[in-house]
N, C-alpha and C. Protein backbone atom coordinates (compact mmCIF):
# COMPACT_ATOMS: atom_id res chain seq x y z
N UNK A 1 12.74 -9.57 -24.89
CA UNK A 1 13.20 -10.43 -23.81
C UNK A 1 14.72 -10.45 -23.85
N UNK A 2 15.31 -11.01 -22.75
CA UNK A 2 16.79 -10.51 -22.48
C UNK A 2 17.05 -11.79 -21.58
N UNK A 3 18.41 -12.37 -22.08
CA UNK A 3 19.29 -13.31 -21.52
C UNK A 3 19.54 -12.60 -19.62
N UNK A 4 19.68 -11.01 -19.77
CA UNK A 4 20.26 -10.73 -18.71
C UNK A 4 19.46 -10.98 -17.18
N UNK A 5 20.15 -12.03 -16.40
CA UNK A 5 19.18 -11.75 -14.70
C UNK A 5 19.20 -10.27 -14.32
N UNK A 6 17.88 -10.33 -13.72
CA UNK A 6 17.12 -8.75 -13.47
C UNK A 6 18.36 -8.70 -11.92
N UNK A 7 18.43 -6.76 -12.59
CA UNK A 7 19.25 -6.20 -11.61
C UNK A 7 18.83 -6.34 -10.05
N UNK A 8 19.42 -5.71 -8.90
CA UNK A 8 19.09 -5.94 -7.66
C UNK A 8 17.68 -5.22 -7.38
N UNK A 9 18.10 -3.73 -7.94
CA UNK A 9 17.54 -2.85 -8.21
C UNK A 9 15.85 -3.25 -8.82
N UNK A 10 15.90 -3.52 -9.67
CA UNK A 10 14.83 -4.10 -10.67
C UNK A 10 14.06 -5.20 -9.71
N UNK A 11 14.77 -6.04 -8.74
CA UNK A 11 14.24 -7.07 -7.71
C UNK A 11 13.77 -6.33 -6.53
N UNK A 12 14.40 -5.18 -6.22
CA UNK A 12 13.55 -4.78 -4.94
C UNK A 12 12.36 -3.91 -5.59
N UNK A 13 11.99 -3.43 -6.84
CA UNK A 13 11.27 -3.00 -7.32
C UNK A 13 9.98 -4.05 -7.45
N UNK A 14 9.98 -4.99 -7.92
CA UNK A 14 9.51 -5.71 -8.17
C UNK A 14 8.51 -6.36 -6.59
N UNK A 15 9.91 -6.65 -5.55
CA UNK A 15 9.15 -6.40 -4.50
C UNK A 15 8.06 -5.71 -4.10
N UNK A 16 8.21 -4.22 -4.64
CA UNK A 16 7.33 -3.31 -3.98
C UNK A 16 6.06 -3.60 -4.65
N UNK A 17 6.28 -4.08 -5.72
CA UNK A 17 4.72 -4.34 -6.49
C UNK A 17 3.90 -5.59 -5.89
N UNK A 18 4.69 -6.80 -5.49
CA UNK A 18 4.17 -7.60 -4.93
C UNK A 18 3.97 -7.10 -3.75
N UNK A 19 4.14 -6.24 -2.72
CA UNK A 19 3.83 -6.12 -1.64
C UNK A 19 2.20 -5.33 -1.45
N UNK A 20 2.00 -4.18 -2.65
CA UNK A 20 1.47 -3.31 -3.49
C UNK A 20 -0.13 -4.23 -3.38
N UNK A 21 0.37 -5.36 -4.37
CA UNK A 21 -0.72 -6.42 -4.94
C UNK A 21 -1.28 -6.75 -3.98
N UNK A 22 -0.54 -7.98 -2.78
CA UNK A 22 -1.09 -8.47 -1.07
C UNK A 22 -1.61 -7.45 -0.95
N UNK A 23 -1.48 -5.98 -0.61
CA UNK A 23 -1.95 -5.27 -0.07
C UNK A 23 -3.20 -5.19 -0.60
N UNK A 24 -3.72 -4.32 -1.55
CA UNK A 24 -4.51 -3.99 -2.21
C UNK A 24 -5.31 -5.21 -2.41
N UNK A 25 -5.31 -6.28 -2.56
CA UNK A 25 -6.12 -7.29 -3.07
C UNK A 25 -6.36 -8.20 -1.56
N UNK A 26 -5.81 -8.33 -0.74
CA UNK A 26 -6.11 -8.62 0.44
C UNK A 26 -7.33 -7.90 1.56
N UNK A 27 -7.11 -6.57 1.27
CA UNK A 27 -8.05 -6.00 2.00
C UNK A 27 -9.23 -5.10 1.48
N UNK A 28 -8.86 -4.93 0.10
CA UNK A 28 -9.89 -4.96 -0.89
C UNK A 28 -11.40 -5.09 -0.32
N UNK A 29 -12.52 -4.73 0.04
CA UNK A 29 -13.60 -4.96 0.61
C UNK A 29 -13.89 -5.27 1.84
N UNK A 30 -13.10 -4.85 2.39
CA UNK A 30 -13.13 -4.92 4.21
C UNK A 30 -14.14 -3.83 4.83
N UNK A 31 -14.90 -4.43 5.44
CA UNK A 31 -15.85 -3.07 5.86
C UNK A 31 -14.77 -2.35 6.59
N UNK A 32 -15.03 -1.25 6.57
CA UNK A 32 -14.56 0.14 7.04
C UNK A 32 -15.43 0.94 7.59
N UNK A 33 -14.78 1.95 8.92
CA UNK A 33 -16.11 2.79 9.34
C UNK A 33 -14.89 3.89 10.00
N UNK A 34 -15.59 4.93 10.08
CA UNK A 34 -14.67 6.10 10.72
C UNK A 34 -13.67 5.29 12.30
N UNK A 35 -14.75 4.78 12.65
CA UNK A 35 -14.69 4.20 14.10
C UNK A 35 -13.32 3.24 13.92
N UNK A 36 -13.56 2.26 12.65
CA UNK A 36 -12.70 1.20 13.07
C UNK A 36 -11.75 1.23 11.72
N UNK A 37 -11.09 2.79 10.93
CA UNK A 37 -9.93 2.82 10.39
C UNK A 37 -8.93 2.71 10.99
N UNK A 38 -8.31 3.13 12.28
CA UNK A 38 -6.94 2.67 12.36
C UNK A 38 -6.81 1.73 12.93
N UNK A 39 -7.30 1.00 12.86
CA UNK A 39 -7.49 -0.68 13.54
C UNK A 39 -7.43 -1.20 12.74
N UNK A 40 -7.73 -1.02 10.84
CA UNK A 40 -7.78 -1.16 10.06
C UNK A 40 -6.53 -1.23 9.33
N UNK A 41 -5.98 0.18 9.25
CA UNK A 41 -4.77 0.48 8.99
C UNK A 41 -3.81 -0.17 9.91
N UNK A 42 -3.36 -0.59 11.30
CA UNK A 42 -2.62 -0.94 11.70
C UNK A 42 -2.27 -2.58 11.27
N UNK A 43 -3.99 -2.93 10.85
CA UNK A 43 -3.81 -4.64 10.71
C UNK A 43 -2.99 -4.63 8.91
N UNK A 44 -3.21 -3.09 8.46
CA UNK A 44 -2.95 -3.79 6.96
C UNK A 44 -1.42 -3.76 6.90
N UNK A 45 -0.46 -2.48 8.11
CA UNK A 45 0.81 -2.16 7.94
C UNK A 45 1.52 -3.52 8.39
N UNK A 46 0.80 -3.99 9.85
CA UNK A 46 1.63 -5.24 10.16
C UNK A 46 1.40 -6.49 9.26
N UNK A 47 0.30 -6.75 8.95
CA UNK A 47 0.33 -7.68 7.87
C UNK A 47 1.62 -7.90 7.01
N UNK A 48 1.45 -6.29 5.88
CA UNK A 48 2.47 -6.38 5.08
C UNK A 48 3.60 -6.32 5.40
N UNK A 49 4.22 -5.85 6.48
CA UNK A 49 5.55 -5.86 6.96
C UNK A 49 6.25 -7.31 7.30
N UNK A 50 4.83 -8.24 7.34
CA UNK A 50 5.98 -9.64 7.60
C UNK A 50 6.19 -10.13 6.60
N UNK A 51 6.34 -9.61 5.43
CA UNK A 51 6.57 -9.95 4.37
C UNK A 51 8.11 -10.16 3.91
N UNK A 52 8.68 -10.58 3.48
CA UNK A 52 10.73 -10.54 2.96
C UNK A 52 10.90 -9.09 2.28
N UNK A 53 11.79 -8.79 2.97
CA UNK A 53 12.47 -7.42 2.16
C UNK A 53 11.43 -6.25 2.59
N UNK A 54 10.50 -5.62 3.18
CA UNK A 54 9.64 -5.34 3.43
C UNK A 54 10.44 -4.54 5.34
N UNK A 55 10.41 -3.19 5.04
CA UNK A 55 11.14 -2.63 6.17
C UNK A 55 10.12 -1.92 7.05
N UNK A 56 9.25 -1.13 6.19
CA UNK A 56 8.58 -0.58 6.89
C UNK A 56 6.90 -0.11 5.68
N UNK A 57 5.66 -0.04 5.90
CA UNK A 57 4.37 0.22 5.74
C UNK A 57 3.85 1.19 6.38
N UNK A 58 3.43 2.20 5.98
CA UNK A 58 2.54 3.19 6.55
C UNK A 58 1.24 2.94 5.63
N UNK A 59 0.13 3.17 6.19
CA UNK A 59 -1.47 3.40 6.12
C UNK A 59 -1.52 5.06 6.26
N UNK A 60 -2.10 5.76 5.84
CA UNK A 60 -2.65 7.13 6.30
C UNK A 60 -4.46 6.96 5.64
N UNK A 61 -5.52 6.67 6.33
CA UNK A 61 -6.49 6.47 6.27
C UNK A 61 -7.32 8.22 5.98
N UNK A 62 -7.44 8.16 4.65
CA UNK A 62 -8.34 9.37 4.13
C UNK A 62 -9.68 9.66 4.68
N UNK A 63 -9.53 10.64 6.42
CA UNK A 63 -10.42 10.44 7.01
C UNK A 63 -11.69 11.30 6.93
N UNK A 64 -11.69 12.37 5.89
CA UNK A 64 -12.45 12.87 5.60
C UNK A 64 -13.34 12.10 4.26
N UNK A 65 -12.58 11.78 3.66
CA UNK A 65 -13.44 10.92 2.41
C UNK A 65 -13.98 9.39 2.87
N UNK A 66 -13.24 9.16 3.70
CA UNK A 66 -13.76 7.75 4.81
C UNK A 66 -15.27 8.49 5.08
N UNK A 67 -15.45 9.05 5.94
CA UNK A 67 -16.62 9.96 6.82
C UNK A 67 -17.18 10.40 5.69
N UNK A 68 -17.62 11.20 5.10
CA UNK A 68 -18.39 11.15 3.79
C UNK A 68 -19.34 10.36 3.40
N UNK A 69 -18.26 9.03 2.87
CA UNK A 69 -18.72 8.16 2.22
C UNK A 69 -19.58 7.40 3.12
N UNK A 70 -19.04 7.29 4.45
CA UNK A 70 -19.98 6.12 5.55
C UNK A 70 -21.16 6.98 5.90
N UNK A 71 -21.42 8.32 5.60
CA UNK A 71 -22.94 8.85 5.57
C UNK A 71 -24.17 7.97 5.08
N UNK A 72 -24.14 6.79 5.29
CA UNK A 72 -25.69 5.87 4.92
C UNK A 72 -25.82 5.20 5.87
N UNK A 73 -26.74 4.55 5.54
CA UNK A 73 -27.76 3.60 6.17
C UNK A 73 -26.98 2.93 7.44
N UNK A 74 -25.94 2.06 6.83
CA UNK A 74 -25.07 1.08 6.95
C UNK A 74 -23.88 1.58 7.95
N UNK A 75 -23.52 2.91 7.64
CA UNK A 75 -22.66 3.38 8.59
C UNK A 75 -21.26 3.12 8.20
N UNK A 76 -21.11 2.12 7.25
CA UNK A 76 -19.72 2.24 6.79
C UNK A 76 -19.72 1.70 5.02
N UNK A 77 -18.21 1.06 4.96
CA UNK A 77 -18.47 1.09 3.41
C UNK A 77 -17.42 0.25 3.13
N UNK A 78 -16.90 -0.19 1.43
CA UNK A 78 -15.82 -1.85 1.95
C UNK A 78 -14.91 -0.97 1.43
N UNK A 79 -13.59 -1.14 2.12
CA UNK A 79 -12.46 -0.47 1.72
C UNK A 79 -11.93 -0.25 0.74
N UNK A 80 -11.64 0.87 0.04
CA UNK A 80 -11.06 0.42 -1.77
C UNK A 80 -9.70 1.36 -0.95
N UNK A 81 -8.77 1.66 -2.11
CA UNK A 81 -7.69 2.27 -2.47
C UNK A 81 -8.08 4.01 -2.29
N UNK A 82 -9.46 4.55 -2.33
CA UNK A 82 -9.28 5.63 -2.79
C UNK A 82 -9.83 6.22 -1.00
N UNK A 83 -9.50 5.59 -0.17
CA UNK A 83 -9.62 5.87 1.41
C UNK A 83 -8.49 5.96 2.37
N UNK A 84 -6.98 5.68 1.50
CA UNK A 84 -6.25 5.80 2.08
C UNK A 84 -4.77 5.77 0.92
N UNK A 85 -3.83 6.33 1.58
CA UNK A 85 -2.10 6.90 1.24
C UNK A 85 -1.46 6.25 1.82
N UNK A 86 -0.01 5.31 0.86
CA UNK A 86 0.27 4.18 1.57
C UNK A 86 1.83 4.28 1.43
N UNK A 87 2.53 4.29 1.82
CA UNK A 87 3.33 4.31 1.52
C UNK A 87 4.58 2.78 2.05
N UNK A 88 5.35 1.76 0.70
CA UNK A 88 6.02 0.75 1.74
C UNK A 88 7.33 1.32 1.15
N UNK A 89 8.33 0.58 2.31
CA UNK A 89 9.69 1.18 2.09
C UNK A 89 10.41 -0.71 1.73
N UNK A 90 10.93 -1.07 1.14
CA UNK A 90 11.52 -2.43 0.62
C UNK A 90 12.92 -1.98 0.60
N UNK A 91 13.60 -2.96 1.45
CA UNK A 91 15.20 -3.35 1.47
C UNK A 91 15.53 -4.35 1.34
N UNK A 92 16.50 -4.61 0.06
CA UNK A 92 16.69 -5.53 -0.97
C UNK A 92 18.21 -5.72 -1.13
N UNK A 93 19.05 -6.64 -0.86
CA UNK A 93 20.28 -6.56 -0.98
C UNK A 93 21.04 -5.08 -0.89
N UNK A 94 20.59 -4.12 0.13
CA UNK A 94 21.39 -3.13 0.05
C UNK A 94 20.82 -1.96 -0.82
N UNK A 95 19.94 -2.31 -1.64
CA UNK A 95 18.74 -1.56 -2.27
C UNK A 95 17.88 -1.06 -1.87
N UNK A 96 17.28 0.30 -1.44
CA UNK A 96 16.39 0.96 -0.80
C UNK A 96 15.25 1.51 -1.73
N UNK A 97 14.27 0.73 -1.55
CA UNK A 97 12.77 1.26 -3.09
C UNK A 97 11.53 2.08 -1.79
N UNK A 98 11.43 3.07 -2.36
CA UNK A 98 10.33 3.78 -1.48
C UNK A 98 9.12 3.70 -2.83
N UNK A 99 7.80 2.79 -2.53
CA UNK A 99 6.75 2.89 -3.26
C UNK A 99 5.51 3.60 -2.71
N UNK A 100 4.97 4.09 -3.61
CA UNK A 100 3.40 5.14 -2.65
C UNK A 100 2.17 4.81 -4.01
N UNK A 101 1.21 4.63 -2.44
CA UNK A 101 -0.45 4.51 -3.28
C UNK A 101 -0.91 5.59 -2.95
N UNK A 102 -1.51 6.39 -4.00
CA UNK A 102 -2.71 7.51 -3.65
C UNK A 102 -3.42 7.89 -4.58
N UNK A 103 -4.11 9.01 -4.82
CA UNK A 103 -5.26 9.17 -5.76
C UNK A 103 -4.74 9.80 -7.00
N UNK A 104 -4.79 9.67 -7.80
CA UNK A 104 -4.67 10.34 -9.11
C UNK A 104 -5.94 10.17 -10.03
N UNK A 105 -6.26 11.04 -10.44
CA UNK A 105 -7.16 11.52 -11.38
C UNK A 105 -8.38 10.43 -10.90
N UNK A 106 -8.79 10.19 -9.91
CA UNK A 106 -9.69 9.17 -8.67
C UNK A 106 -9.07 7.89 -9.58
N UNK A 107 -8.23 7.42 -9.15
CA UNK A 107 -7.57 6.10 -9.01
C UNK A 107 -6.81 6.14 -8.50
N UNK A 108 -6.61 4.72 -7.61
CA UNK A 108 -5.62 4.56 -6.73
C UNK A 108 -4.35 4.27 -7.35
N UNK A 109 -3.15 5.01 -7.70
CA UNK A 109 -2.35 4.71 -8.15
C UNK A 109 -1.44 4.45 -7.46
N UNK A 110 -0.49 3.41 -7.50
CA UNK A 110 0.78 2.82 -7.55
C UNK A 110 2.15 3.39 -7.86
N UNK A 111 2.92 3.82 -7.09
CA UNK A 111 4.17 3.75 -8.02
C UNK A 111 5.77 3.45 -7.22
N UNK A 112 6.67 3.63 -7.92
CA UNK A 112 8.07 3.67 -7.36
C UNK A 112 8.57 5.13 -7.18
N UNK A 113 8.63 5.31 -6.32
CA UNK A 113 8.98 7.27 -5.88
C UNK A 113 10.40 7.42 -5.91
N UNK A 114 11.38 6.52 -5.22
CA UNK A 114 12.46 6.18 -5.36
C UNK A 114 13.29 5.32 -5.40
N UNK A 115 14.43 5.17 -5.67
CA UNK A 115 15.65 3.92 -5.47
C UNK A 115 16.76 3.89 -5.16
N UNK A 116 16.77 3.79 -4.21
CA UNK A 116 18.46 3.83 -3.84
C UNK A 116 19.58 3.03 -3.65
N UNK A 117 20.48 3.19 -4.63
CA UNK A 117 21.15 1.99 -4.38
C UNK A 117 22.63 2.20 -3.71
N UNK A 118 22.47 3.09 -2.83
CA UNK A 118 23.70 3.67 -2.52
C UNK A 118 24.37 2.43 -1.18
């Protein structure tokens, strides 16, 4: 642990994880269906965008593994992480954090892609 307040840098980062979290845990089990992903995706980008520091959200809805999976009974299926590529962009005192969700080794992973503090 450290006396020092977290850099700007380190705060718009931090952002992106909380934005990350709302995301992911908010829509977490939402039925989903080929039919009604980007209706889906549009509600999750504007959602998160009214968030502070929060510039811009993209959804890219994995529409082949969407369709697949809604092959049953039911016709669709509850939304996880591994149906869509997300990418948010967070501006933070002049700090630019580009974070992205997508699949790795089938988990939806998280991360910080870049930072700019120019």
């Amino acid at each position: 642990m450290t006396d020092e307040p977290p850099t700007t840098a380190q705060e718009a980062c931090f952002e992106a994880g909380v934005k990350f979290g709302s995301l992911y845990h908010q829509f977490a089990g939402t039925p989903v269906s080929p039919e009604s992903a980007a209706s889906l995706a549009s509600a999750i980008e504007e959602s998160i965008e009214n968030q502070p520091a929060c510039r811009d959200v993209t959804v890219d809805i994995r529409e082949e593994v969407l369709a697949e999976a809604c092959e049953t009974d039911h016709g669709y299926v509850e939304f996880t992480g591994r149906f869509a590529d997300v990418e948010v962009t967070i501006v933070h005192d002049g700090v630019e954090v580009i974070a992205r969700m997508a699949m790795d080794d089938g988990y939806p992973l998280m991360r910080v892609e870049s930072v700019d503090e120019t």
